[in-house]
C-alpha atoms as a PDB file:
ATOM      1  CA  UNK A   1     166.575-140.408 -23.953  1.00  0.00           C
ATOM      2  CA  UNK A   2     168.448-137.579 -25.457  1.00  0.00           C
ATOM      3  CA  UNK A   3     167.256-134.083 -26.459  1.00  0.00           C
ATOM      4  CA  UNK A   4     164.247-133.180 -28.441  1.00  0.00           C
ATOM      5  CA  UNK A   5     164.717-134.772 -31.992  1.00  0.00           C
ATOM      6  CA  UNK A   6     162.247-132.137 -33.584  1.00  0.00           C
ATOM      7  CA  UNK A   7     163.419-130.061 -36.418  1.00  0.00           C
ATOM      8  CA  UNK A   8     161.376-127.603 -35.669  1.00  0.00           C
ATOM      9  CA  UNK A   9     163.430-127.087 -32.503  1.00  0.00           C
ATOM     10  CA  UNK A  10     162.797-123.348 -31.739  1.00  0.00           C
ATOM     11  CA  UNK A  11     158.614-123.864 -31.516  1.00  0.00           C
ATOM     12  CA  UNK A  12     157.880-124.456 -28.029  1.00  0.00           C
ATOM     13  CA  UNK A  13     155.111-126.565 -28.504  1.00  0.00           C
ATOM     14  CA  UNK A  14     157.468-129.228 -30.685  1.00  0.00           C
ATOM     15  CA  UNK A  15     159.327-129.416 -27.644  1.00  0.00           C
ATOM     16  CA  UNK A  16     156.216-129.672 -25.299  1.00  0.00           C
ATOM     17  CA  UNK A  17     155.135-132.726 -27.454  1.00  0.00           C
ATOM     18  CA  UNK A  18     158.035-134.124 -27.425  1.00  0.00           C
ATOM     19  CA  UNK A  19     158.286-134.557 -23.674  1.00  0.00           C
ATOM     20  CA  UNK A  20     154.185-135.573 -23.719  1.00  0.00           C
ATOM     21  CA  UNK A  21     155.191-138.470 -25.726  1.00  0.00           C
ATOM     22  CA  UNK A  22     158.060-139.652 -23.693  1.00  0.00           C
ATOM     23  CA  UNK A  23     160.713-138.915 -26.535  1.00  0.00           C
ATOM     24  CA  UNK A  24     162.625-135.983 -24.901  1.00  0.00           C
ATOM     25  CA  UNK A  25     162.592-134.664 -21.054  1.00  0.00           C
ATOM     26  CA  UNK A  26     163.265-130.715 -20.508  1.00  0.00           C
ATOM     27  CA  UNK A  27     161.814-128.198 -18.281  1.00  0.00           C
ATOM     28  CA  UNK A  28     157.533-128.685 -19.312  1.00  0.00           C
ATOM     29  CA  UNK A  29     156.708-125.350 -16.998  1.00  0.00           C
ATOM     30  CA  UNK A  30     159.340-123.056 -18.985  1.00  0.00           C
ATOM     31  CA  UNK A  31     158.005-125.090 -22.507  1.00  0.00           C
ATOM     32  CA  UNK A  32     154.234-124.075 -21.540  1.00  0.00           C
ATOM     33  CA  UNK A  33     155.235-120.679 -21.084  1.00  0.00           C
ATOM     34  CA  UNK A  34     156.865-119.967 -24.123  1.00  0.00           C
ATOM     35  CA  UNK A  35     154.512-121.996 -26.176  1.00  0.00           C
ATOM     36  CA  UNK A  36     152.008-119.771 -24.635  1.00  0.00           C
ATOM     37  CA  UNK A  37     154.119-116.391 -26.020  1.00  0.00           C
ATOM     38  CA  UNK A  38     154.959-118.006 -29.076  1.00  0.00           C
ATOM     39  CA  UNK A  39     151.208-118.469 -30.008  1.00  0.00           C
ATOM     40  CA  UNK A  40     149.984-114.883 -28.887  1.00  0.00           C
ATOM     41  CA  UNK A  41     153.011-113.529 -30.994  1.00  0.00           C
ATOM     42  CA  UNK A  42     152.211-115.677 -34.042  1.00  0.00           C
ATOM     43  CA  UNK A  43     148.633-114.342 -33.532  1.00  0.00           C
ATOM     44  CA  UNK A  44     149.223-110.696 -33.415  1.00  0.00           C
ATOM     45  CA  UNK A  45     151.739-111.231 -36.033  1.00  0.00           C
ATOM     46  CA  UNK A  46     148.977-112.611 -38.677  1.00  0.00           C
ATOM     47  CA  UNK A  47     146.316-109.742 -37.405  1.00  0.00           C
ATOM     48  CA  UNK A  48     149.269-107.117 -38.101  1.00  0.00           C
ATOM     49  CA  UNK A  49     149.985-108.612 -41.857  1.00  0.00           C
ATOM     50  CA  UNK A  50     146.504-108.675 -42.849  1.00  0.00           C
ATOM     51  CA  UNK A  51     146.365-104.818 -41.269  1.00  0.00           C
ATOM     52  CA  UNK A  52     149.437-103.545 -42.275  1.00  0.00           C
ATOM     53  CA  UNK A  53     148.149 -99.885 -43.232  1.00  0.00           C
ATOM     54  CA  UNK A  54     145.961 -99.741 -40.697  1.00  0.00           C
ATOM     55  CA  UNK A  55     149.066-100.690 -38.195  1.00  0.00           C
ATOM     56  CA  UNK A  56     151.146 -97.562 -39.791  1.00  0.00           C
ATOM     57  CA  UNK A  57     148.751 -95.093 -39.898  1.00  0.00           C
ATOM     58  CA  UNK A  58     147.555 -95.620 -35.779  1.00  0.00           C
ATOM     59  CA  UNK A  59     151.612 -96.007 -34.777  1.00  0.00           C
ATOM     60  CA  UNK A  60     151.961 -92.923 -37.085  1.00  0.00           C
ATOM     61  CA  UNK A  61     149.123 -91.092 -35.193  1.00  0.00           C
ATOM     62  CA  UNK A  62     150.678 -92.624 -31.426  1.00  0.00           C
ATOM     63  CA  UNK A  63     153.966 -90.668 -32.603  1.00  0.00           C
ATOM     64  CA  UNK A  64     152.374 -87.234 -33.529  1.00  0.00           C
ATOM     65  CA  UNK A  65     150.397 -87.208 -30.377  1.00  0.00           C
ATOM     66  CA  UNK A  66     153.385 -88.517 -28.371  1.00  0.00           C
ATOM     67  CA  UNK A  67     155.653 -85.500 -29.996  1.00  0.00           C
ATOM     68  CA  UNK A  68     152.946 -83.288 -29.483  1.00  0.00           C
ATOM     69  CA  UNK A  69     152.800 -83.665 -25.816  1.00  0.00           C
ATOM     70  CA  UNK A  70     156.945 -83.840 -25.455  1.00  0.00           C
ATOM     71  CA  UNK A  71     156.611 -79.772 -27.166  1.00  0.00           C
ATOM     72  CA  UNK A  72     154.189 -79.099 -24.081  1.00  0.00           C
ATOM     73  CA  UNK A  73     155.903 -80.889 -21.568  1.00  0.00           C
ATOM     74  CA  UNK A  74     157.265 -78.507 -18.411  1.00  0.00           C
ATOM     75  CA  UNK A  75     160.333 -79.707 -16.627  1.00  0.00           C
ATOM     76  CA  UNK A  76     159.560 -78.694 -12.779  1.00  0.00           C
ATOM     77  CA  UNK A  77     162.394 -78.624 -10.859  1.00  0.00           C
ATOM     78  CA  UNK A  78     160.916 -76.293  -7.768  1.00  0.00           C
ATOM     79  CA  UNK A  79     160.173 -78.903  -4.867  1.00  0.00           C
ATOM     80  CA  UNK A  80     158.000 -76.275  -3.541  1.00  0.00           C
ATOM     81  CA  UNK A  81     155.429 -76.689  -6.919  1.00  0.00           C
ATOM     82  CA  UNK A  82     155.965 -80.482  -6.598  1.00  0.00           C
ATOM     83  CA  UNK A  83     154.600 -81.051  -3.496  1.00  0.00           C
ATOM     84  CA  UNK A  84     152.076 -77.698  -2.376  1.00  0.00           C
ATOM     85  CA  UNK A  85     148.398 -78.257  -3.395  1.00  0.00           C
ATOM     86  CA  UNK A  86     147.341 -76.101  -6.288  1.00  0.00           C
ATOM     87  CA  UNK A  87     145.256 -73.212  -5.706  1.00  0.00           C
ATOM     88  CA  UNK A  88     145.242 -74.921  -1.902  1.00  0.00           C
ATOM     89  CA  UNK A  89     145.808 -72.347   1.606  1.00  0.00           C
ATOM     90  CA  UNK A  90     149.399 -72.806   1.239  1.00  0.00           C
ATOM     91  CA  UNK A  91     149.659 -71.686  -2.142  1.00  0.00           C
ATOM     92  CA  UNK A  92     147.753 -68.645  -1.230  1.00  0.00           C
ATOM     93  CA  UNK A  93     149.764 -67.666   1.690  1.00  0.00           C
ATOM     94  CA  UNK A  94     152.438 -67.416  -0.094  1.00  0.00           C
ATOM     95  CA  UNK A  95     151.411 -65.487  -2.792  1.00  0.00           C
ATOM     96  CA  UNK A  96     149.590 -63.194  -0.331  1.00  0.00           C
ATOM     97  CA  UNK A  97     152.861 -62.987   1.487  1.00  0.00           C
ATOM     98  CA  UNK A  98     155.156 -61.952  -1.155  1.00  0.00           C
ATOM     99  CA  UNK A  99     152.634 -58.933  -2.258  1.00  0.00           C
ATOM    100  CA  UNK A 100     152.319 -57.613   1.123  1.00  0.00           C
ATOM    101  CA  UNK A 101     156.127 -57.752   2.054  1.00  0.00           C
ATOM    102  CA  UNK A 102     157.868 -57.500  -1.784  1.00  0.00           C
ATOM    103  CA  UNK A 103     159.316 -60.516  -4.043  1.00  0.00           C
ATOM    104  CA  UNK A 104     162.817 -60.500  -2.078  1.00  0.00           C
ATOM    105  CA  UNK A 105     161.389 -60.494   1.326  1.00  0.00           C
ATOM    106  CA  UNK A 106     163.207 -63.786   2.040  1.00  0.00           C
ATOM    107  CA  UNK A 107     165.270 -65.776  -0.946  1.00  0.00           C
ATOM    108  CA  UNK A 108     163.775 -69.165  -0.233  1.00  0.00           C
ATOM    109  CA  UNK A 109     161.180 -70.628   1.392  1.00  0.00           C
ATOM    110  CA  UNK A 110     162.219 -73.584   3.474  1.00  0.00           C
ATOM    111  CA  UNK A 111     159.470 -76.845   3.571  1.00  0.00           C
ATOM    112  CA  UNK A 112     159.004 -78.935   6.549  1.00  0.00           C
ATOM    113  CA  UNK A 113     156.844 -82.172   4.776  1.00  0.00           C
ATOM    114  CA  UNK A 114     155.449 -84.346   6.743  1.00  0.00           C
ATOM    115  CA  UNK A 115     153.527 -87.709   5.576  1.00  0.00           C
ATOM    116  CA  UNK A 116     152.083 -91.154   7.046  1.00  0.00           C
ATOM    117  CA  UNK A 117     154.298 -93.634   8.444  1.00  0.00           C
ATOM    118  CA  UNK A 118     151.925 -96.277   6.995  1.00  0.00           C
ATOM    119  CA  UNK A 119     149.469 -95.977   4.177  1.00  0.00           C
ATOM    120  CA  UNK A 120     146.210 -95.331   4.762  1.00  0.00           C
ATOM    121  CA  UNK A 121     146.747 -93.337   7.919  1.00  0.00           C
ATOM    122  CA  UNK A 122     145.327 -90.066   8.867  1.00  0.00           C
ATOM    123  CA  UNK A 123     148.233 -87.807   9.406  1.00  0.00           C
ATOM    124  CA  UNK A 124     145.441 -85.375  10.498  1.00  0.00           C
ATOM    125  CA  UNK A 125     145.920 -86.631  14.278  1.00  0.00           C
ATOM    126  CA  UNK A 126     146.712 -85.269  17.850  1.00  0.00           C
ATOM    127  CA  UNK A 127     149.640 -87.119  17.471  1.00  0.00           C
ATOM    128  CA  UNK A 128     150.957 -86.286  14.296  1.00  0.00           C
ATOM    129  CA  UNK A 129     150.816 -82.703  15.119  1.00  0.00           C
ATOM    130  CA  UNK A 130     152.510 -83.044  18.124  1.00  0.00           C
ATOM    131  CA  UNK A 131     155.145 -84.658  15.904  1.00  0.00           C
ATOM    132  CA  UNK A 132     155.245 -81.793  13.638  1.00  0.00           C
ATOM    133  CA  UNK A 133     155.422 -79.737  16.734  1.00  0.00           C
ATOM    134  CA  UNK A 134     158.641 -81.538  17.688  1.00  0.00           C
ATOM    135  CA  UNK A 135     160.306 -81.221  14.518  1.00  0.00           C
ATOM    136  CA  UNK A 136     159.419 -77.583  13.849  1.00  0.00           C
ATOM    137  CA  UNK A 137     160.662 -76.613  17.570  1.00  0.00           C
ATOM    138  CA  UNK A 138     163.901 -78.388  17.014  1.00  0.00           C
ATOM    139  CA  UNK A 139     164.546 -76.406  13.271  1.00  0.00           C
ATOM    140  CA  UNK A 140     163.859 -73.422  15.063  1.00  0.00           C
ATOM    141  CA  UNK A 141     166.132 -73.674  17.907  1.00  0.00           C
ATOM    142  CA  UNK A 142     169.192 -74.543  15.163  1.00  0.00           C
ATOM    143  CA  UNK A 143     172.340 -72.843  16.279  1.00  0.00           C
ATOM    144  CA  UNK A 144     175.841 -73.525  14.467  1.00  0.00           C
ATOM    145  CA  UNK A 145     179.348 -71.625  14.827  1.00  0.00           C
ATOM    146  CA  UNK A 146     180.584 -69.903  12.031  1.00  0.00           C
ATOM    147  CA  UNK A 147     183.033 -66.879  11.385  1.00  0.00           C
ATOM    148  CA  UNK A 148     183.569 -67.017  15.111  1.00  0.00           C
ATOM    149  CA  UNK A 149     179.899 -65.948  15.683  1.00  0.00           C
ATOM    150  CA  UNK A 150     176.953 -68.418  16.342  1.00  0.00           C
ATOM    151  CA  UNK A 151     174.116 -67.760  14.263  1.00  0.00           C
ATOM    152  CA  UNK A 152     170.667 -69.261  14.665  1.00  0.00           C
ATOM    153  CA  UNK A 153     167.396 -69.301  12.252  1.00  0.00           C
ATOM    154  CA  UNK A 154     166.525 -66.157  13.722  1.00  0.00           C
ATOM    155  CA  UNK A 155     169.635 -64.313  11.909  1.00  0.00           C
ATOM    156  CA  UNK A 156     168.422 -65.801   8.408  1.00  0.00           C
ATOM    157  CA  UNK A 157     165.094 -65.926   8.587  1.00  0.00           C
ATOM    158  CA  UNK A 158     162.439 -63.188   7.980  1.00  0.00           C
ATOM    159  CA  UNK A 159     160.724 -61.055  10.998  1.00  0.00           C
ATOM    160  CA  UNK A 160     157.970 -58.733  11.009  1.00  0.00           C
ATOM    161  CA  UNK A 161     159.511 -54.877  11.318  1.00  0.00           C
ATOM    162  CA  UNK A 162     157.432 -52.787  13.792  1.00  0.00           C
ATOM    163  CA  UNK A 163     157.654 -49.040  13.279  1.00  0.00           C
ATOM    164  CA  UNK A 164     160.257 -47.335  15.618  1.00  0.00           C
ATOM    165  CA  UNK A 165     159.230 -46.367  19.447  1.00  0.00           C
ATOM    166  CA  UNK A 166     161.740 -43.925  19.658  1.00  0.00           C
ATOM    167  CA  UNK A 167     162.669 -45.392  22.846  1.00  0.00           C
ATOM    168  CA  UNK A 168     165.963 -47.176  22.438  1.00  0.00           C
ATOM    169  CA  UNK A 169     165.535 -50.151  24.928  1.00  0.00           C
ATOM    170  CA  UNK A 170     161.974 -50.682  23.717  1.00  0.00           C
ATOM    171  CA  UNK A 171     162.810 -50.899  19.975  1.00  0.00           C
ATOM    172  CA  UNK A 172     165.485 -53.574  20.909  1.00  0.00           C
ATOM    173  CA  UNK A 173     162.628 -55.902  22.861  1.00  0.00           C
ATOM    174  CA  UNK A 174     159.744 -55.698  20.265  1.00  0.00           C
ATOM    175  CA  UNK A 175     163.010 -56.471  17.821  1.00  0.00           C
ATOM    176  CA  UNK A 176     163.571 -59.630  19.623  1.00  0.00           C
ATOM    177  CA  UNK A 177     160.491 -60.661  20.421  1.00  0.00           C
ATOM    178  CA  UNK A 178     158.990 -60.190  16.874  1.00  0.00           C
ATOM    179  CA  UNK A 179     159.668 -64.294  15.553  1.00  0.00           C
ATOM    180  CA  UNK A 180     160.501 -66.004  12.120  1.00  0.00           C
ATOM    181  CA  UNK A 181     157.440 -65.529   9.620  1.00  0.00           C
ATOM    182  CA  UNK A 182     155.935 -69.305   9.100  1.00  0.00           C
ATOM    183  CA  UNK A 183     153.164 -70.662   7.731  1.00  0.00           C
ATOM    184  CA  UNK A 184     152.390 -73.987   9.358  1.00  0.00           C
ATOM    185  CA  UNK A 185     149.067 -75.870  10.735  1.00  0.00           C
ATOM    186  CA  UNK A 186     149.959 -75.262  13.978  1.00  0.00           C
ATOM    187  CA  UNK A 187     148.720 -71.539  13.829  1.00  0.00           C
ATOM    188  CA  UNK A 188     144.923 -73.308  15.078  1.00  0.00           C
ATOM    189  CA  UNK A 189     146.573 -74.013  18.024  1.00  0.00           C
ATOM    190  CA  UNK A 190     148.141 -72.820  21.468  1.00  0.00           C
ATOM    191  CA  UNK A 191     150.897 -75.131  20.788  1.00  0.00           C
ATOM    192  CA  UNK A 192     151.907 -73.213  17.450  1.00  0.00           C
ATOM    193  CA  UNK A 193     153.105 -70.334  19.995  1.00  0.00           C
ATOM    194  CA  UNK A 194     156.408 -73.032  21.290  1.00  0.00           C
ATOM    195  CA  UNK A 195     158.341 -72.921  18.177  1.00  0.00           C
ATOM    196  CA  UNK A 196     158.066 -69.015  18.146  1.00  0.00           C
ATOM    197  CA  UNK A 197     159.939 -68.198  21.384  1.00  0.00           C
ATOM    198  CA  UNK A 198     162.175 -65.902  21.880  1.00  0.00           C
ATOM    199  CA  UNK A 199     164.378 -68.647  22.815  1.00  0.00           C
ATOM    200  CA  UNK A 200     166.688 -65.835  24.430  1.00  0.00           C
ATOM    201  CA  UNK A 201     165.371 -64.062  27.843  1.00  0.00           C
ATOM    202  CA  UNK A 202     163.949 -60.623  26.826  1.00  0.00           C
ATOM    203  CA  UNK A 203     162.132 -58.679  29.308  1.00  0.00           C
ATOM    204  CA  UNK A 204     159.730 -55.508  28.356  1.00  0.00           C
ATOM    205  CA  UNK A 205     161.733 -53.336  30.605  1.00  0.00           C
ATOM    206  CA  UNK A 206     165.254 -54.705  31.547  1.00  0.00           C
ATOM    207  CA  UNK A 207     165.682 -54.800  35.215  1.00  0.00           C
ATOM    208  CA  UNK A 208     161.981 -54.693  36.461  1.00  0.00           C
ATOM    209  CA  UNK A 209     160.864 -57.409  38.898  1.00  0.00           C
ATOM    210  CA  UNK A 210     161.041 -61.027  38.149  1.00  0.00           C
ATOM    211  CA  UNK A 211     156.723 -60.768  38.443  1.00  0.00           C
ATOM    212  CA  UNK A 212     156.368 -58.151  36.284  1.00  0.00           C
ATOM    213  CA  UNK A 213     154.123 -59.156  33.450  1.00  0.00           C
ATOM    214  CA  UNK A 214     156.893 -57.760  31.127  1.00  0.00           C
ATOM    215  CA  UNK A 215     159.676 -59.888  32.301  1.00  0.00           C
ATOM    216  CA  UNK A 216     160.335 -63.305  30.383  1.00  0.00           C
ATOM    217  CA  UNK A 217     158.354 -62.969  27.353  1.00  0.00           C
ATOM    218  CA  UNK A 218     157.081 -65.808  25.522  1.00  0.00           C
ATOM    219  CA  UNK A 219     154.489 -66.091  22.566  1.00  0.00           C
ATOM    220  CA  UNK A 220     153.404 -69.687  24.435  1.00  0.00           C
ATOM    221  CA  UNK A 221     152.483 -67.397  27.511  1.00  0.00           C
ATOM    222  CA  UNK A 222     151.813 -63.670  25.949  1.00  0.00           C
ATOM    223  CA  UNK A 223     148.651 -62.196  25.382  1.00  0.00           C
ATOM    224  CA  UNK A 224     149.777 -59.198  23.804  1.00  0.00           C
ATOM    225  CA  UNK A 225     147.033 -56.980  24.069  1.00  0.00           C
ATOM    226  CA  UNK A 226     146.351 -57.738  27.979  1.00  0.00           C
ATOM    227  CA  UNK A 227     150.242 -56.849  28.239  1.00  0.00           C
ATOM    228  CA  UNK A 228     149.516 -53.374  26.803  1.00  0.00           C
ATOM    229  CA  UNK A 229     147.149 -52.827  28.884  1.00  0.00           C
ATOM    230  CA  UNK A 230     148.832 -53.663  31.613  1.00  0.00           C
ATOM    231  CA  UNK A 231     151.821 -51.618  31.019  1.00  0.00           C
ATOM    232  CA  UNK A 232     149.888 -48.236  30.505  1.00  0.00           C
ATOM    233  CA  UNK A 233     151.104 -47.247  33.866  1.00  0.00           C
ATOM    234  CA  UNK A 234     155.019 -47.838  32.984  1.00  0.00           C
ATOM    235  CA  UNK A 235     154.736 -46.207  29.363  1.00  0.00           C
ATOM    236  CA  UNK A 236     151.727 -43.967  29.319  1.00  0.00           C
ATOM    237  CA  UNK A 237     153.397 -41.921  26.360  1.00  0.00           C
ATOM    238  CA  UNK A 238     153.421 -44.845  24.227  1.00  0.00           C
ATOM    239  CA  UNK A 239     150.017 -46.370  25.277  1.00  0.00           C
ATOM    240  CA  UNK A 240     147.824 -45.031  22.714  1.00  0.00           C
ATOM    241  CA  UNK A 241     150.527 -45.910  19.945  1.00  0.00           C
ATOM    242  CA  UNK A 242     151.227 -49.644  20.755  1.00  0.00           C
ATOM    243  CA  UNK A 243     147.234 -49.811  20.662  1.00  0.00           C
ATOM    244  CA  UNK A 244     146.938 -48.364  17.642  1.00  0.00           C
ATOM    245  CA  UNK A 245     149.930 -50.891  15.925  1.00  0.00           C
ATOM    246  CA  UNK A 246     147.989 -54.144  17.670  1.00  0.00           C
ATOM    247  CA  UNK A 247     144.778 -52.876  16.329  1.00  0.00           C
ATOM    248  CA  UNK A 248     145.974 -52.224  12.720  1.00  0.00           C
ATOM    249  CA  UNK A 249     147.999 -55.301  12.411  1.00  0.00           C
ATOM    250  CA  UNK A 250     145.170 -57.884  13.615  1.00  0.00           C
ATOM    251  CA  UNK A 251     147.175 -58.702  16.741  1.00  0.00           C
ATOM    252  CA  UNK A 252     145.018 -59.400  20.156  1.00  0.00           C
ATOM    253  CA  UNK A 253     145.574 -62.290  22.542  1.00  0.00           C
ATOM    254  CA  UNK A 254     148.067 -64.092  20.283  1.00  0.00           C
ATOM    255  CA  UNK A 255     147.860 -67.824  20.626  1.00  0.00           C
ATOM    256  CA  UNK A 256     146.122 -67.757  24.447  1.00  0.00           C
ATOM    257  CA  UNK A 257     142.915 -68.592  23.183  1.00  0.00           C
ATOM    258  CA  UNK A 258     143.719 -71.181  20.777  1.00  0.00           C
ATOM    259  CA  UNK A 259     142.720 -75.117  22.016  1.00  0.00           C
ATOM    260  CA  UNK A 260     145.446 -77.023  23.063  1.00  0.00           C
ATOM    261  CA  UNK A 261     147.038 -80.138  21.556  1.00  0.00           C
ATOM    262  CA  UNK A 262     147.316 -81.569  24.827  1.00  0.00           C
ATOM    263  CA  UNK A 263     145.011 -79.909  27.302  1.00  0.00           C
ATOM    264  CA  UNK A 264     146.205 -81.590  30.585  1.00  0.00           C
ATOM    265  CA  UNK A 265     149.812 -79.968  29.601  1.00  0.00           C
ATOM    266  CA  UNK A 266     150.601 -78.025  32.869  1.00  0.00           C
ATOM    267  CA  UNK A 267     151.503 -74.722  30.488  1.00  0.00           C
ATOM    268  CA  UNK A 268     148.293 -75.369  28.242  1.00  0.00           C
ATOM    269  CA  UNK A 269     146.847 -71.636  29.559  1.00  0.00           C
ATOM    270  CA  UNK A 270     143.451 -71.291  31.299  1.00  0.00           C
ATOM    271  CA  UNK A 271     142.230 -69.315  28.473  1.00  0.00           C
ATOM    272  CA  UNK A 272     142.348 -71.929  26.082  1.00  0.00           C
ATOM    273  CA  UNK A 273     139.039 -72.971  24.483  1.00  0.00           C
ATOM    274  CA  UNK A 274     139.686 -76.642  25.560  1.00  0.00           C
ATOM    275  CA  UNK A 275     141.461 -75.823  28.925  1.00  0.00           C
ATOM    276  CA  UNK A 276     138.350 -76.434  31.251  1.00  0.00           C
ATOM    277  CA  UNK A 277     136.721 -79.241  29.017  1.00  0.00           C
ATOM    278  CA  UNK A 278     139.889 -81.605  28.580  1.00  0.00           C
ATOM    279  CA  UNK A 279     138.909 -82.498  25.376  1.00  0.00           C
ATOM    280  CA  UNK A 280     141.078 -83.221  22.339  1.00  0.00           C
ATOM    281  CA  UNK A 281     140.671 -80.778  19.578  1.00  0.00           C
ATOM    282  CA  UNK A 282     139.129 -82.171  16.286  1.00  0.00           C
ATOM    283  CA  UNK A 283     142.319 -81.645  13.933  1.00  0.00           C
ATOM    284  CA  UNK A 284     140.337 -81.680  10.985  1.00  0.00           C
ATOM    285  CA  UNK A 285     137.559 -79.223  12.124  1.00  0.00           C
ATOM    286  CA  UNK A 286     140.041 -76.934  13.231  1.00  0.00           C
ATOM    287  CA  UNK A 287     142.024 -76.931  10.102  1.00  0.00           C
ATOM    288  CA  UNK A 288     138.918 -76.201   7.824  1.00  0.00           C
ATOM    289  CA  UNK A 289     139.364 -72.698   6.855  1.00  0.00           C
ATOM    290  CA  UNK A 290     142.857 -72.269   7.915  1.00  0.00           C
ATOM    291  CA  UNK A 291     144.169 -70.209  10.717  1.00  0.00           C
ATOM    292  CA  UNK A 292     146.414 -66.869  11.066  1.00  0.00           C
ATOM    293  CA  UNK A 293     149.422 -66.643  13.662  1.00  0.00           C
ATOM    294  CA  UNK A 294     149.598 -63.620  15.681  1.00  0.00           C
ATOM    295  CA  UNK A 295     149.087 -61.157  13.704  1.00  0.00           C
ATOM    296  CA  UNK A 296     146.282 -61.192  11.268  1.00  0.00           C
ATOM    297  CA  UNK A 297     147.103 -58.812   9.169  1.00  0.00           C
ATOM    298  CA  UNK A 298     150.877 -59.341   7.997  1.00  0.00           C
ATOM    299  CA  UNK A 299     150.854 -56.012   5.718  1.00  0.00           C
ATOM    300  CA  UNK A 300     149.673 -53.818   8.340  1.00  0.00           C
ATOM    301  CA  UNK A 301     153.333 -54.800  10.002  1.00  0.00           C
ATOM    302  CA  UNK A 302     155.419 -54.686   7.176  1.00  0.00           C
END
């Protein structure tokens, strides 16, 4: 047996005969399929000729429509439009933020996006935000050498400006301890207090006891408000003031109140909603609405 003898060589379905009849041999399955294409192809073809106005005016129309659309077409090269939720908390934090603090407050804004590992899973877990805790605390505590000088996200990042104490030392603390402005899920929780630090020792008063409730401050362990309180007796003078900035910038107890991701971590504090129940928050119940940081009111610090 030799090739197929058909003169009709190019038509599949020659060729498939051939080989049904015994005169030729060839690849049948490739032979179906392109009998199969050749038929569909030779039946649009006919439909086409018999509609050949019909054809051009509809692929006419497809064009104009297709133009149209290329004229209104927006090229978006801003990752942050790509991937924030329109009209979503986010979006309005942002906004809200550059009114209250001025369209060059910071430059940039810098994303940390976090997704599923696996489709289908709900990234709204205990877990995941500890993950995003882990990631965010490990941005934050960047450090690199340049210019002979080590500079950390602190130096670049934008902080909240308090009004001056006119008390030298005490200007420099609030300085330090005032942290990086962010806007992250984590705010519902005592945990969102880690990333903030200070990641540097700063005490309230330099040189007071190791006990003092001014010494060591951190925003995982600082209820701001009880602090004031009880430093009336070291800074009577400036009591009445430091009251009056907590109160008009929404700052109370900070994040001591919040429920803890984990609430059998030995620093989860005692005044956590969840500290005496041991329960796992709900993410998704206390995401609903949203949640400030520690200060409620970002204008009435800028």
């Amino acid at each position: 047996m030799s090739g197929v003898p058909s003169k009709n060589f190019a038509w599949a379905a020659e060729g498939l005969r051939e080989i049904d009849q015994g005169h030729a041999r060839g690849n049948r399955k490739a032979l179906v399929v392109r009998s199969w294409l050749q038929t569909l192809l030779k039946k649009h073809g006919g439909i086409v000729q018999r509609h050949c106005g019909k054809v051009i005016l509809f692929g006419f129309l497809a064009l104009i429509v297709s133009a149209i659309g290329l004229i209104k077409a927006e090229l978006e090269t801003n990752a942050e439009n790509l991937w924030i939720e329109v009209d979503g908390r986010l979006e309005k934090e942002l906004e809200y933020t550059k009114k209250a603090l001025g369209e060059g407050y910071g430059g940039t804004n810098e994303l940390l996006i976090q997704t599923p590992n696996m489709e289908g899973t709900n990234i709204l877990s205990v877990k995941a935000m500890q993950r995003h805790l882990d990631i965010l605390s490990r941005v934050t505590n960047i450090s690199v050498e340049m210019f002979d000088q080590t500079w950390t996200m602190k130096d670049i990042c934008y902080t909240l400006s308090l009004p001056p104490m006119n008390m030298g030392s005490l200007d420099d603390t609030l300085s330090q301890l005032m942290p990086c402005v962010m806007i992250t899920p984590l705010d519902c929780f005592w945990d969102g207090a880690k990333p903030l630090g200070p990641h540097i020792k700063v005490d309230l008063a330099p040189g007071s006891n190791k006990n003092s409730p001014g010494t060591n401050l951190k925003w995982k362990r600082l209820n701001p408000m009880e602090l004031v309180n009880e430093m009336k007796v070291v800074v009577p003078e400036l009591y009445e003031k430091m009251m009056g900035l907590l109160k008009e910038a929404g700052i109370t107890s900070g994040y001591m109140e919040k429920p803890c991701l984990d609430p059998y971590d030995p620093e989860c504090p005692k005044t956590a909603s969840n500290y005496k129940t041991k329960k796992k928050p709900d993410i998704g119940v206390e995401l609903t609405g949203g949640c400030q940081g520690f200060a409620k009111k970002v204008s009435g610090l800028a």
